[in-house]
PDB file of N, CA and C in Angstrom:
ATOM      1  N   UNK A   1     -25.056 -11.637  -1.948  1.00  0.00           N
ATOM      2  CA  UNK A   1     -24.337 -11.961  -0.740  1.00  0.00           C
ATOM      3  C   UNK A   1     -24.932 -11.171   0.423  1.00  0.00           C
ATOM      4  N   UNK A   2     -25.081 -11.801   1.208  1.00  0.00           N
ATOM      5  CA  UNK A   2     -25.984 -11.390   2.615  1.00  0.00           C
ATOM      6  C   UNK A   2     -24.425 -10.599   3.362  1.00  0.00           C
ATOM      7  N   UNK A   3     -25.063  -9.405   4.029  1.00  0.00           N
ATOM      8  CA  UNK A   3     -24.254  -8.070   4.503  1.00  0.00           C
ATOM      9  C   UNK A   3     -24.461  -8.764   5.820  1.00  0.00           C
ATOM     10  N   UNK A   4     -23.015  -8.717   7.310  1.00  0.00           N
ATOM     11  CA  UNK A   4     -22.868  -9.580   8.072  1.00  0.00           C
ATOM     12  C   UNK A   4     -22.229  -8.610   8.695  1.00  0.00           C
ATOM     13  N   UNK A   5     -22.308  -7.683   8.328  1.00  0.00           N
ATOM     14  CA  UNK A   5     -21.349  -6.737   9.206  1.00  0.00           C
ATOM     15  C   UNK A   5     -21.994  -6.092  10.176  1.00  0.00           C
ATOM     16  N   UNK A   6     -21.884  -5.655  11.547  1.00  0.00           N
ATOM     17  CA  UNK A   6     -22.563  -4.785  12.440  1.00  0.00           C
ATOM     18  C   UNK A   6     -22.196  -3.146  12.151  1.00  0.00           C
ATOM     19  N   UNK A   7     -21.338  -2.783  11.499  1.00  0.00           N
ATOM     20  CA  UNK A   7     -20.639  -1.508  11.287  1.00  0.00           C
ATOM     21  C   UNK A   7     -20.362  -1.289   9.824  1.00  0.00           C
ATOM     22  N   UNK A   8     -21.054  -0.706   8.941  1.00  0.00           N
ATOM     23  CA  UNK A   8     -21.330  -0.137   7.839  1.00  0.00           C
ATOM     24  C   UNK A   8     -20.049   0.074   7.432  1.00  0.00           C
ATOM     25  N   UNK A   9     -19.406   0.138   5.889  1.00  0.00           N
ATOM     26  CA  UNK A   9     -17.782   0.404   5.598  1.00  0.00           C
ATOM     27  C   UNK A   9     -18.308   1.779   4.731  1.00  0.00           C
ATOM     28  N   UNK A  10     -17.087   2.268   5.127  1.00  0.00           N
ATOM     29  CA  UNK A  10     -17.449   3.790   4.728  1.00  0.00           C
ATOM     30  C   UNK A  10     -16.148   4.024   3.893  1.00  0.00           C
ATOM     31  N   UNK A  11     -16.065   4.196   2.414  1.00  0.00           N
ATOM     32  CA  UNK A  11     -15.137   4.186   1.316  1.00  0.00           C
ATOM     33  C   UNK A  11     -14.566   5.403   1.974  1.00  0.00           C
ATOM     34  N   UNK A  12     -13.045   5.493   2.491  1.00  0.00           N
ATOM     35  CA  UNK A  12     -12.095   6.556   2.720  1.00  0.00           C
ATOM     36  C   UNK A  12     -10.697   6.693   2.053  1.00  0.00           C
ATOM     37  N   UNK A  13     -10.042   7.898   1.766  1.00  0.00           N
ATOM     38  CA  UNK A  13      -9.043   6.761   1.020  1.00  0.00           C
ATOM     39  C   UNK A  13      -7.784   7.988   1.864  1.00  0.00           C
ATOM     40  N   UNK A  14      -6.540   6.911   2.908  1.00  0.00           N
ATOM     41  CA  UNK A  14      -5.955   7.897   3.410  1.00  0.00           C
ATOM     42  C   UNK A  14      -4.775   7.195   3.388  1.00  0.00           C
ATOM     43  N   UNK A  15      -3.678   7.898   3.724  1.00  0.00           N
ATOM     44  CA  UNK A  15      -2.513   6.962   3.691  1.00  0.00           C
ATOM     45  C   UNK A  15      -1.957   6.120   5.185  1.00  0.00           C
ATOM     46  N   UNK A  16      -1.709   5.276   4.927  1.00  0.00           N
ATOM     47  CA  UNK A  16      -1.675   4.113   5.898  1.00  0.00           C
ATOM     48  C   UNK A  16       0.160   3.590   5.879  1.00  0.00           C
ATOM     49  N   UNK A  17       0.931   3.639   7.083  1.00  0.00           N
ATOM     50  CA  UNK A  17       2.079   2.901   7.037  1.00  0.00           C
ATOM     51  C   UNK A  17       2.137   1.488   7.648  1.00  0.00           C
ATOM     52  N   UNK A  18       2.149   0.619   7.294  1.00  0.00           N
ATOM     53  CA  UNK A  18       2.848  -0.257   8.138  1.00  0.00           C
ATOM     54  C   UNK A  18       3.785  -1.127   8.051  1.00  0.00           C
ATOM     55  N   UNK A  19       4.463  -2.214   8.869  1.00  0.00           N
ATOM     56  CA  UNK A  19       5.147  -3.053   8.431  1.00  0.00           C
ATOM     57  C   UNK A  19       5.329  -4.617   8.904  1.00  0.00           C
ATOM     58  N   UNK A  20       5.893  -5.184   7.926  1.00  0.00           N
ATOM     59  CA  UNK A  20       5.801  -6.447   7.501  1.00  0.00           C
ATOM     60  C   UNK A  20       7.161  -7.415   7.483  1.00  0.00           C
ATOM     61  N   UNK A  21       7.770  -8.123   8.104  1.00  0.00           N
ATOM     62  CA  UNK A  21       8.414  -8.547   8.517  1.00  0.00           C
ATOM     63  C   UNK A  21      10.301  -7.833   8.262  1.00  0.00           C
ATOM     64  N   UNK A  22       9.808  -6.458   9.604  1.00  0.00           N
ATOM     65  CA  UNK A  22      10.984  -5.322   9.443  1.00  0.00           C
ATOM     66  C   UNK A  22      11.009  -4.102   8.426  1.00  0.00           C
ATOM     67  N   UNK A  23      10.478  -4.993   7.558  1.00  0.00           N
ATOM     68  CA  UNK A  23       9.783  -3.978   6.609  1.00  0.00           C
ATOM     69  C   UNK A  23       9.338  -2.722   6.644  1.00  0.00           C
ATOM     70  N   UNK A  24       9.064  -1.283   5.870  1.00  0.00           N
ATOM     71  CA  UNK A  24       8.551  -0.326   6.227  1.00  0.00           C
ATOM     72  C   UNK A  24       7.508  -0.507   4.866  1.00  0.00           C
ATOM     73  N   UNK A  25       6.209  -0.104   4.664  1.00  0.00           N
ATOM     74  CA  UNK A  25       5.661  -0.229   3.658  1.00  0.00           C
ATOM     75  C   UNK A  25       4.441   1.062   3.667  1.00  0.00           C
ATOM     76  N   UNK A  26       4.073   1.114   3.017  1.00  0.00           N
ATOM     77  CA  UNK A  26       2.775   2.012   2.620  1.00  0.00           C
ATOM     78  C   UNK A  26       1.730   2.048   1.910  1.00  0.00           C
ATOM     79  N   UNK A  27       0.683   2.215   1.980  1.00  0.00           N
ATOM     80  CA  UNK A  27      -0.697   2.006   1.150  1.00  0.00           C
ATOM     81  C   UNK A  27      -1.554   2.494   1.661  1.00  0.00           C
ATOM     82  N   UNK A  28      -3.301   2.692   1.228  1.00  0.00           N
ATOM     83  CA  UNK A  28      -3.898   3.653   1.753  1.00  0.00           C
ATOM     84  C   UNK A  28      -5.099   3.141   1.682  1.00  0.00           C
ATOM     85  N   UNK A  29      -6.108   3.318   2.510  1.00  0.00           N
ATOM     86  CA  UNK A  29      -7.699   2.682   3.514  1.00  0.00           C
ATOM     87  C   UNK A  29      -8.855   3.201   1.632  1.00  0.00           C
ATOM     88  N   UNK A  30      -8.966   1.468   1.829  1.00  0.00           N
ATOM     89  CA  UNK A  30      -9.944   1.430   0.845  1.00  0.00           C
ATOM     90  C   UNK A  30     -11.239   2.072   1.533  1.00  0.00           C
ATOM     91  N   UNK A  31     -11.867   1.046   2.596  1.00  0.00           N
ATOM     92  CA  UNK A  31     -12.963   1.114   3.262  1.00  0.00           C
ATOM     93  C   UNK A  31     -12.767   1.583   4.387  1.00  0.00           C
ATOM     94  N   UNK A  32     -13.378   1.581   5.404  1.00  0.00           N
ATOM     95  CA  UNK A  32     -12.965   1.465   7.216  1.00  0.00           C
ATOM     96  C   UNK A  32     -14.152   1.652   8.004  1.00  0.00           C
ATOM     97  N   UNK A  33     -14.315   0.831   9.409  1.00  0.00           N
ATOM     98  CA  UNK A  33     -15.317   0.738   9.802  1.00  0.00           C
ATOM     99  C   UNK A  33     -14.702   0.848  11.541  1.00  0.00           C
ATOM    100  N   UNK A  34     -15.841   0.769  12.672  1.00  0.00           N
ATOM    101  CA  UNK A  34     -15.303   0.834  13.999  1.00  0.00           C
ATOM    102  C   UNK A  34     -14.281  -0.360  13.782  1.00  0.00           C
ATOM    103  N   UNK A  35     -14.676  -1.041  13.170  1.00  0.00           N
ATOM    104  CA  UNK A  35     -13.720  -1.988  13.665  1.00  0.00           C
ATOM    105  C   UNK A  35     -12.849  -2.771  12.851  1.00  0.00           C
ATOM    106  N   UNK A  36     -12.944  -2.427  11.700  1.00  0.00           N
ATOM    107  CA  UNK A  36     -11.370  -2.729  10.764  1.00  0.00           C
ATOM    108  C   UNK A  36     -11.428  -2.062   9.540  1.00  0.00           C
ATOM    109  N   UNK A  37     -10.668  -2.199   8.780  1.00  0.00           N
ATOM    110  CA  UNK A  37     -10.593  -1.562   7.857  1.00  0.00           C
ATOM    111  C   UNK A  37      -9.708  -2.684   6.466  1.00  0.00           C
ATOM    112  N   UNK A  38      -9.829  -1.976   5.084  1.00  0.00           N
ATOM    113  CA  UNK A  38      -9.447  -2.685   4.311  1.00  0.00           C
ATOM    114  C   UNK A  38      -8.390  -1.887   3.836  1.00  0.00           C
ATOM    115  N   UNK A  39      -6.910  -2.182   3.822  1.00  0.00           N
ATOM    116  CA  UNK A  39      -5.792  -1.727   3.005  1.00  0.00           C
ATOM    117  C   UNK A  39      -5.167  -2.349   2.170  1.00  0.00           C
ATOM    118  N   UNK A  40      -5.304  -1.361   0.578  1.00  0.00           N
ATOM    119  CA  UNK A  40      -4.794  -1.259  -0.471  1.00  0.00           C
ATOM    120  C   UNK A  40      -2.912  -1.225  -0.330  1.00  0.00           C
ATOM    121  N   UNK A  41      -2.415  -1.999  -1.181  1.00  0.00           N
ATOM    122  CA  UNK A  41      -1.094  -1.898  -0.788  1.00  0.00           C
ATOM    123  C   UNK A  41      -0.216  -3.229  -1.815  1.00  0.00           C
ATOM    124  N   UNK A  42       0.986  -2.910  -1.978  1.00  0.00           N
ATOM    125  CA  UNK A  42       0.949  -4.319  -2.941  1.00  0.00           C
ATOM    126  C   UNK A  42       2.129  -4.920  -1.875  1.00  0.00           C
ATOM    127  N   UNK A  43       2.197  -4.695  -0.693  1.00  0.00           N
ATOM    128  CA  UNK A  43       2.461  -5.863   0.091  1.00  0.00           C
ATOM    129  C   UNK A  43       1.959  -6.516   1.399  1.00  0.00           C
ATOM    130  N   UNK A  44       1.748  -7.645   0.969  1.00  0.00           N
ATOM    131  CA  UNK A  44       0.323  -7.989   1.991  1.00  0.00           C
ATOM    132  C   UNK A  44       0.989  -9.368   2.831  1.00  0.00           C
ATOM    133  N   UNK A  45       0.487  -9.328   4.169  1.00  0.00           N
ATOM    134  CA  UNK A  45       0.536 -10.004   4.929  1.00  0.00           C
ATOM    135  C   UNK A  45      -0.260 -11.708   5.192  1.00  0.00           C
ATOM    136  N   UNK A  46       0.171 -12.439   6.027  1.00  0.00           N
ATOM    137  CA  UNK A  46      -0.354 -13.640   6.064  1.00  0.00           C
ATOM    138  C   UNK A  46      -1.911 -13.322   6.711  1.00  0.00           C
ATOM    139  N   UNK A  47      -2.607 -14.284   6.240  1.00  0.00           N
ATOM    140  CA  UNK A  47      -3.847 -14.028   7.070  1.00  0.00           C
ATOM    141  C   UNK A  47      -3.191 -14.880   8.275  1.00  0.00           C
ATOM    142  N   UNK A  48      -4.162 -13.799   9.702  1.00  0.00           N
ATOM    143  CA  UNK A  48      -3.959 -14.541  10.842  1.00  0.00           C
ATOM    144  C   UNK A  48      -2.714 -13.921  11.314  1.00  0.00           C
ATOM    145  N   UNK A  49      -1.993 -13.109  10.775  1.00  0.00           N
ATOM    146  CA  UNK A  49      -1.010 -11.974  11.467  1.00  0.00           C
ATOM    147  C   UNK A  49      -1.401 -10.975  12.098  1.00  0.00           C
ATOM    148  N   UNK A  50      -0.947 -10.383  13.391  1.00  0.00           N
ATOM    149  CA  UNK A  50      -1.208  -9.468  13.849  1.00  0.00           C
ATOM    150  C   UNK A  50       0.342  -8.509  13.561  1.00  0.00           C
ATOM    151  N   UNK A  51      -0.858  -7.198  13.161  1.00  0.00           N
ATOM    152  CA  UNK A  51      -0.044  -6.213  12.807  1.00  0.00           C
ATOM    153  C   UNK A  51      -0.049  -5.063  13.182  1.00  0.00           C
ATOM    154  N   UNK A  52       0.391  -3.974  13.222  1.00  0.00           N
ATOM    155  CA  UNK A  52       0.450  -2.689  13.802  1.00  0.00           C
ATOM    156  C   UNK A  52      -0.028  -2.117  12.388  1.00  0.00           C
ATOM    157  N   UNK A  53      -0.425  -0.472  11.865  1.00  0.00           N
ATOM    158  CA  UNK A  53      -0.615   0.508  10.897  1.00  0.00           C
ATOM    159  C   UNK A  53      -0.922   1.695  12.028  1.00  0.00           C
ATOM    160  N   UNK A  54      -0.016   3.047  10.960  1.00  0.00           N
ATOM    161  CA  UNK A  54       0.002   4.163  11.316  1.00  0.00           C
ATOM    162  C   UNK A  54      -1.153   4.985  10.318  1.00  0.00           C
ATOM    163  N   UNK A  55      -2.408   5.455  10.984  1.00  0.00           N
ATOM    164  CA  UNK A  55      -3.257   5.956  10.122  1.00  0.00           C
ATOM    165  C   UNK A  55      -3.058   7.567   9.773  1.00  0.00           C
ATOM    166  N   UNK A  56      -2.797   8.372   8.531  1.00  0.00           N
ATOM    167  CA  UNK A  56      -2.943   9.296   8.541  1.00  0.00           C
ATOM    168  C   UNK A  56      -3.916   9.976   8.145  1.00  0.00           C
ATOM    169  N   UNK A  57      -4.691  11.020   9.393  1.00  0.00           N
ATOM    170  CA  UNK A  57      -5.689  11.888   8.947  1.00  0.00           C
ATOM    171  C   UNK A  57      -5.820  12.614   8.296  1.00  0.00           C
ATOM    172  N   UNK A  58      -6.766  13.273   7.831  1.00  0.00           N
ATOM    173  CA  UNK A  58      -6.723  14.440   7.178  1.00  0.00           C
ATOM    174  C   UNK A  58      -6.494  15.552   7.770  1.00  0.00           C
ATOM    175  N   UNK A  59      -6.853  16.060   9.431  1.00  0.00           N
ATOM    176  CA  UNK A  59      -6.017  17.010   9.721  1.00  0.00           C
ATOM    177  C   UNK A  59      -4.732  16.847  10.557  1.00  0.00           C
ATOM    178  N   UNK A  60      -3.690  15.784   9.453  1.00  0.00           N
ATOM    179  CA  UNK A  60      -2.363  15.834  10.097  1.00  0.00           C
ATOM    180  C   UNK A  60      -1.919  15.070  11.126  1.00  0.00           C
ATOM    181  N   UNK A  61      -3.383  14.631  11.801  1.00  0.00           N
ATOM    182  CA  UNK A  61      -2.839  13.777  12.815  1.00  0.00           C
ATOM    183  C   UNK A  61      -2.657  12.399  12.334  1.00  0.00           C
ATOM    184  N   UNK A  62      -1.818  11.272  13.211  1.00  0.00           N
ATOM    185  CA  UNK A  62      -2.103  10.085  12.926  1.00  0.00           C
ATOM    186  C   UNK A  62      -2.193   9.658  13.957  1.00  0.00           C
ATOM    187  N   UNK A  63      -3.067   7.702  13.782  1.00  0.00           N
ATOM    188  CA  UNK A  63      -3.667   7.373  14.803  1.00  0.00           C
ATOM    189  C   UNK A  63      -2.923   5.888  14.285  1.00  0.00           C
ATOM    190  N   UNK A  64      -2.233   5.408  15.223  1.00  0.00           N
ATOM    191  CA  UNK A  64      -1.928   3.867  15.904  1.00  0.00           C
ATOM    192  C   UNK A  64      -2.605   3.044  15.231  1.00  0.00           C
ATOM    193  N   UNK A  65      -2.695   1.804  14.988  1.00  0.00           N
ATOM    194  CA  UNK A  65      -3.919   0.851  15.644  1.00  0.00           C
ATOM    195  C   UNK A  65      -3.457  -0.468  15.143  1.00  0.00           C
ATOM    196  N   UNK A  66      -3.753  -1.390  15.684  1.00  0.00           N
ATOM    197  CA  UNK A  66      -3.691  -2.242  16.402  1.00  0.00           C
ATOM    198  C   UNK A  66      -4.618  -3.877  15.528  1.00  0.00           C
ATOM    199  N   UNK A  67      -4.081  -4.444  14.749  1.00  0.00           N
ATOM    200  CA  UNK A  67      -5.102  -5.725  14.273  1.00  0.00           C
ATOM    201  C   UNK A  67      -4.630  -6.481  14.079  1.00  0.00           C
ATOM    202  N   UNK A  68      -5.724  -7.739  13.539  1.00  0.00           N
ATOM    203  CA  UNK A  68      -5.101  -9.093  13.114  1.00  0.00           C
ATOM    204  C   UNK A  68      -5.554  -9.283  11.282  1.00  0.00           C
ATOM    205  N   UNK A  69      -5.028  -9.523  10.819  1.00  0.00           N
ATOM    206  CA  UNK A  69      -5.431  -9.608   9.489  1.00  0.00           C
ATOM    207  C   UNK A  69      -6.552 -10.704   9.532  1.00  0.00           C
ATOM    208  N   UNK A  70      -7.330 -10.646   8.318  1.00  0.00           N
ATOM    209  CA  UNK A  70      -8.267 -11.614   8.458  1.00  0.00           C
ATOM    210  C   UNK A  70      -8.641 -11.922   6.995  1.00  0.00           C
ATOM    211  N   UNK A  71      -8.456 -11.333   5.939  1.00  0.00           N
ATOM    212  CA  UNK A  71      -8.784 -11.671   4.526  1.00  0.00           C
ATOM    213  C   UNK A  71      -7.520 -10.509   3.809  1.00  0.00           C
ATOM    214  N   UNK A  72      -6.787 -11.308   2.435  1.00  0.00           N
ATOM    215  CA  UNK A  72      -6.138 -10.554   1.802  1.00  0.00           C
ATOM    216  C   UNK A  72      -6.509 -11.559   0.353  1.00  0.00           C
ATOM    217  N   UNK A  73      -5.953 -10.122  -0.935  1.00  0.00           N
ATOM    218  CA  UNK A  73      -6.554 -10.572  -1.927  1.00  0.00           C
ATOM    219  C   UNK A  73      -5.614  -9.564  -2.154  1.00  0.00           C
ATOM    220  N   UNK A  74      -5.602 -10.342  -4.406  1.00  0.00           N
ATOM    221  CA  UNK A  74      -4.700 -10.387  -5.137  1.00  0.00           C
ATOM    222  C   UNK A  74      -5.334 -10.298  -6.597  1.00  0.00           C
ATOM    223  N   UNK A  75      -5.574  -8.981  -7.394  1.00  0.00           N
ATOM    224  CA  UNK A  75      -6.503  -9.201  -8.218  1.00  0.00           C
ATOM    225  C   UNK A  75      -5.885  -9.205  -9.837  1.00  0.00           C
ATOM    226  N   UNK A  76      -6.374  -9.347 -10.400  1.00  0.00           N
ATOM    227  CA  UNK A  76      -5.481  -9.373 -11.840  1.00  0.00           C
ATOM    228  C   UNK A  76      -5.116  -7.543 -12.102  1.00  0.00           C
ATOM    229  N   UNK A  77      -4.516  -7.243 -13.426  1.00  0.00           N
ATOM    230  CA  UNK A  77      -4.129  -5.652 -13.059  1.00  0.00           C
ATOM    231  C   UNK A  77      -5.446  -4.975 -13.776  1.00  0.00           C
ATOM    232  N   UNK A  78      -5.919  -5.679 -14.524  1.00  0.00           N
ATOM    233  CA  UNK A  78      -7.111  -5.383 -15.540  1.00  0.00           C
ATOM    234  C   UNK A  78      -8.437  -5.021 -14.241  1.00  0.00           C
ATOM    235  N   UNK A  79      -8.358  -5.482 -13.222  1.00  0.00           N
ATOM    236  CA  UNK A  79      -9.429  -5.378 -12.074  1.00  0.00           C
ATOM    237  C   UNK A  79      -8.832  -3.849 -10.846  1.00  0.00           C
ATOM    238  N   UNK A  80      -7.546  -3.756 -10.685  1.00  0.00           N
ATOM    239  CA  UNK A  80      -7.078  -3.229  -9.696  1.00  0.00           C
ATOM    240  C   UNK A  80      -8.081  -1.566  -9.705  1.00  0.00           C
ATOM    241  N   UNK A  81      -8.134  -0.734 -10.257  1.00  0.00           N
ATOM    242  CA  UNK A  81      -8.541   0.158 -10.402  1.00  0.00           C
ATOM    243  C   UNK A  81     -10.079  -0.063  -9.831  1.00  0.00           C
ATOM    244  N   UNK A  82     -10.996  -1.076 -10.074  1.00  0.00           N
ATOM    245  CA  UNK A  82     -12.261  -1.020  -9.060  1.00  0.00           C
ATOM    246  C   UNK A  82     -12.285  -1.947  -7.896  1.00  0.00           C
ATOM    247  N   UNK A  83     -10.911  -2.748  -7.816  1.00  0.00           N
ATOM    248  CA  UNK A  83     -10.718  -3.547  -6.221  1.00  0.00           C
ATOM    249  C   UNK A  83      -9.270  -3.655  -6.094  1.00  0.00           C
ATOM    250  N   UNK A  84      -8.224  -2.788  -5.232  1.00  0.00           N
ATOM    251  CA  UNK A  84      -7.228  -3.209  -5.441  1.00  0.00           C
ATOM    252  C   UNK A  84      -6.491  -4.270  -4.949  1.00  0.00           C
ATOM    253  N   UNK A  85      -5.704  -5.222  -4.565  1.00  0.00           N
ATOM    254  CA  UNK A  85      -4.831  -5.790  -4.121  1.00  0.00           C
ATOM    255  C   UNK A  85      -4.433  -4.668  -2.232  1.00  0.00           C
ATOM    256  N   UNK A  86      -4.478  -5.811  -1.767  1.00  0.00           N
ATOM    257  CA  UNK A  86      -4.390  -5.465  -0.449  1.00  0.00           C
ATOM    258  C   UNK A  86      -5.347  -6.589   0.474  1.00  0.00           C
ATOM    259  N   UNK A  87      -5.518  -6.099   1.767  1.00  0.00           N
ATOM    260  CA  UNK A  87      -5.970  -6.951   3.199  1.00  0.00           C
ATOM    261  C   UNK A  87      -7.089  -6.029   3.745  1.00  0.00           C
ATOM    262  N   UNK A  88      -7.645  -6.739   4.572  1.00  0.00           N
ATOM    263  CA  UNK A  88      -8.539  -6.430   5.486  1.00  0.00           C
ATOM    264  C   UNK A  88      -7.749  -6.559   7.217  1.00  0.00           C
ATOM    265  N   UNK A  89      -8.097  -5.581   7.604  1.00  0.00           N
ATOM    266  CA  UNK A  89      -7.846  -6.034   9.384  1.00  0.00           C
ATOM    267  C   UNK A  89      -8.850  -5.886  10.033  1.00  0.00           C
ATOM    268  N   UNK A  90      -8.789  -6.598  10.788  1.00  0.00           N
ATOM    269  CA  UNK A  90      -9.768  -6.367  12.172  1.00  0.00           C
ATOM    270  C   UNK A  90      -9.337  -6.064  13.080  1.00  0.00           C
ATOM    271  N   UNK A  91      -9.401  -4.850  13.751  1.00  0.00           N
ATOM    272  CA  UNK A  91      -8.922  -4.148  15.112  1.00  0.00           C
ATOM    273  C   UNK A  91      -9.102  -5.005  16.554  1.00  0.00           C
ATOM    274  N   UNK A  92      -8.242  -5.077  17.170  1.00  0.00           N
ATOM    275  CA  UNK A  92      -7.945  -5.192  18.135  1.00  0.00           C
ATOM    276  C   UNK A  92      -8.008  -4.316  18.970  1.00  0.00           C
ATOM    277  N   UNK A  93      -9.048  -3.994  20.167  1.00  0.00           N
ATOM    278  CA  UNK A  93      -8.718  -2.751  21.070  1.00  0.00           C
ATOM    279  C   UNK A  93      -9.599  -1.873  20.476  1.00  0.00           C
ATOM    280  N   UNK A  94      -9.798  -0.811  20.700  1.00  0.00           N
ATOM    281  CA  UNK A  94     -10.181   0.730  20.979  1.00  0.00           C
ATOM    282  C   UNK A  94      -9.159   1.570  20.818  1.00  0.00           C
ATOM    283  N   UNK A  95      -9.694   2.419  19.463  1.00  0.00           N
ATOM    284  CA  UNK A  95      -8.737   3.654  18.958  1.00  0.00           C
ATOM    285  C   UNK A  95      -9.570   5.143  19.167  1.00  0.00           C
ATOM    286  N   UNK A  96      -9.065   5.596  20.222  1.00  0.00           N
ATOM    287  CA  UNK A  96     -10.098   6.983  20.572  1.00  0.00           C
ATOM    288  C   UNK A  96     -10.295   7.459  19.172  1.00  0.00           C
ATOM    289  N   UNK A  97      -9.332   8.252  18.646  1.00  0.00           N
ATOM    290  CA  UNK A  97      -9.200   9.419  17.299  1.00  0.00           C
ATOM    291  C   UNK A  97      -9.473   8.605  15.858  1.00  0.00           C
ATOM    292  N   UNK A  98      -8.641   6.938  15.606  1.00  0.00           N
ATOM    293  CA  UNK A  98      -9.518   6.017  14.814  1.00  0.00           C
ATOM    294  C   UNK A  98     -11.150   6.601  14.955  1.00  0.00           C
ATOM    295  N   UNK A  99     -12.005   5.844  16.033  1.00  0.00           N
ATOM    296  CA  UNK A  99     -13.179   6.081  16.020  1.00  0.00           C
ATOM    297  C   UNK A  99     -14.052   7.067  15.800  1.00  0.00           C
ATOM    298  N   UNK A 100     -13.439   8.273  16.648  1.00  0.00           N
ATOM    299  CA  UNK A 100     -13.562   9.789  16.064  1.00  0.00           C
ATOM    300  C   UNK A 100     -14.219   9.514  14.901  1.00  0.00           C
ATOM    301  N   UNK A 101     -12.488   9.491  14.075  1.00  0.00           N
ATOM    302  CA  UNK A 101     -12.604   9.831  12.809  1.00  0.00           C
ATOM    303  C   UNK A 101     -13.807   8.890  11.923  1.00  0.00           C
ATOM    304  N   UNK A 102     -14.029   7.827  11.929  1.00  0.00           N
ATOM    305  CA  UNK A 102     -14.820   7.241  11.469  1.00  0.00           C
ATOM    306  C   UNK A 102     -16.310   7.436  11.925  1.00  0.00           C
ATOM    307  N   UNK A 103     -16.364   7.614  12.718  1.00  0.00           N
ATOM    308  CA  UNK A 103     -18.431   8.554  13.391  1.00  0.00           C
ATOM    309  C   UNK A 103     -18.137   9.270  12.652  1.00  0.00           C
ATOM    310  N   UNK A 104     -17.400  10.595  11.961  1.00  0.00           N
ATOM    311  CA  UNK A 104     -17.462  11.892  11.637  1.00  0.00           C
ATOM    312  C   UNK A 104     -17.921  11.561  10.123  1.00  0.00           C
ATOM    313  N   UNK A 105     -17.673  10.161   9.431  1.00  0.00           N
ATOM    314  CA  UNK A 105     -17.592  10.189   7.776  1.00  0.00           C
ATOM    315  C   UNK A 105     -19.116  10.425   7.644  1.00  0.00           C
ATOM    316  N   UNK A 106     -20.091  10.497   6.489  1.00  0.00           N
ATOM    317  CA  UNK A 106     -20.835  10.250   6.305  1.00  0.00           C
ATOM    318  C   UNK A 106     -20.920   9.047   4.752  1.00  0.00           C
TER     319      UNK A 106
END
């Protein structure tokens, strides 16, 4: 499969809140890139929703941000452990401390 991405995904794994219709939920950043990221979580949204997530850093802070979903997946349980169940977003906007944090990974 031919790589299409302009921004490299950099495997992070942090905890992530968001929510889903009123909902409060939680799960945590498979991948993440400038400009979206993939969350693990076993409740997942419609593709084509825009959603809010609260990112938590590693030093304590958290960062906003802002997307539209764009791919979610559902894997058997025998698979979850090397791909879990969860979505992809694509950011919307510019996240100062998001971005930060993601230049800083190697």
């Amino acid at each position: 499969m031919i790589e299409r991405r302009n921004f490299p995904r950099k495997r992070r794994r942090l905890i992530v809140e968001y929510v889903l219709d009123g909902k409060p939920f939680s799960g945590f950043t498979w991948d993440m890139s400038y400009t979206g990221l993939y969350i693990a979580g076993t409740a997942t949204p419609r593709i084509g929703e825009r959603m809010s997530a609260s990112i938590h850093l590693p030093d304590g802070k958290r960062v906003a941000c802002e997307g539209k979903v764009i791919r979610s997946r559902k894997v058997p349980a025998s698979l979850a452990l090397e791909y879990p169940n969860g979505f992809s977003v694509a950011l919307t906007g510019y996240f100062e401390d998001y971005c930060r944090f993601v230049g800083g990974l190697q």
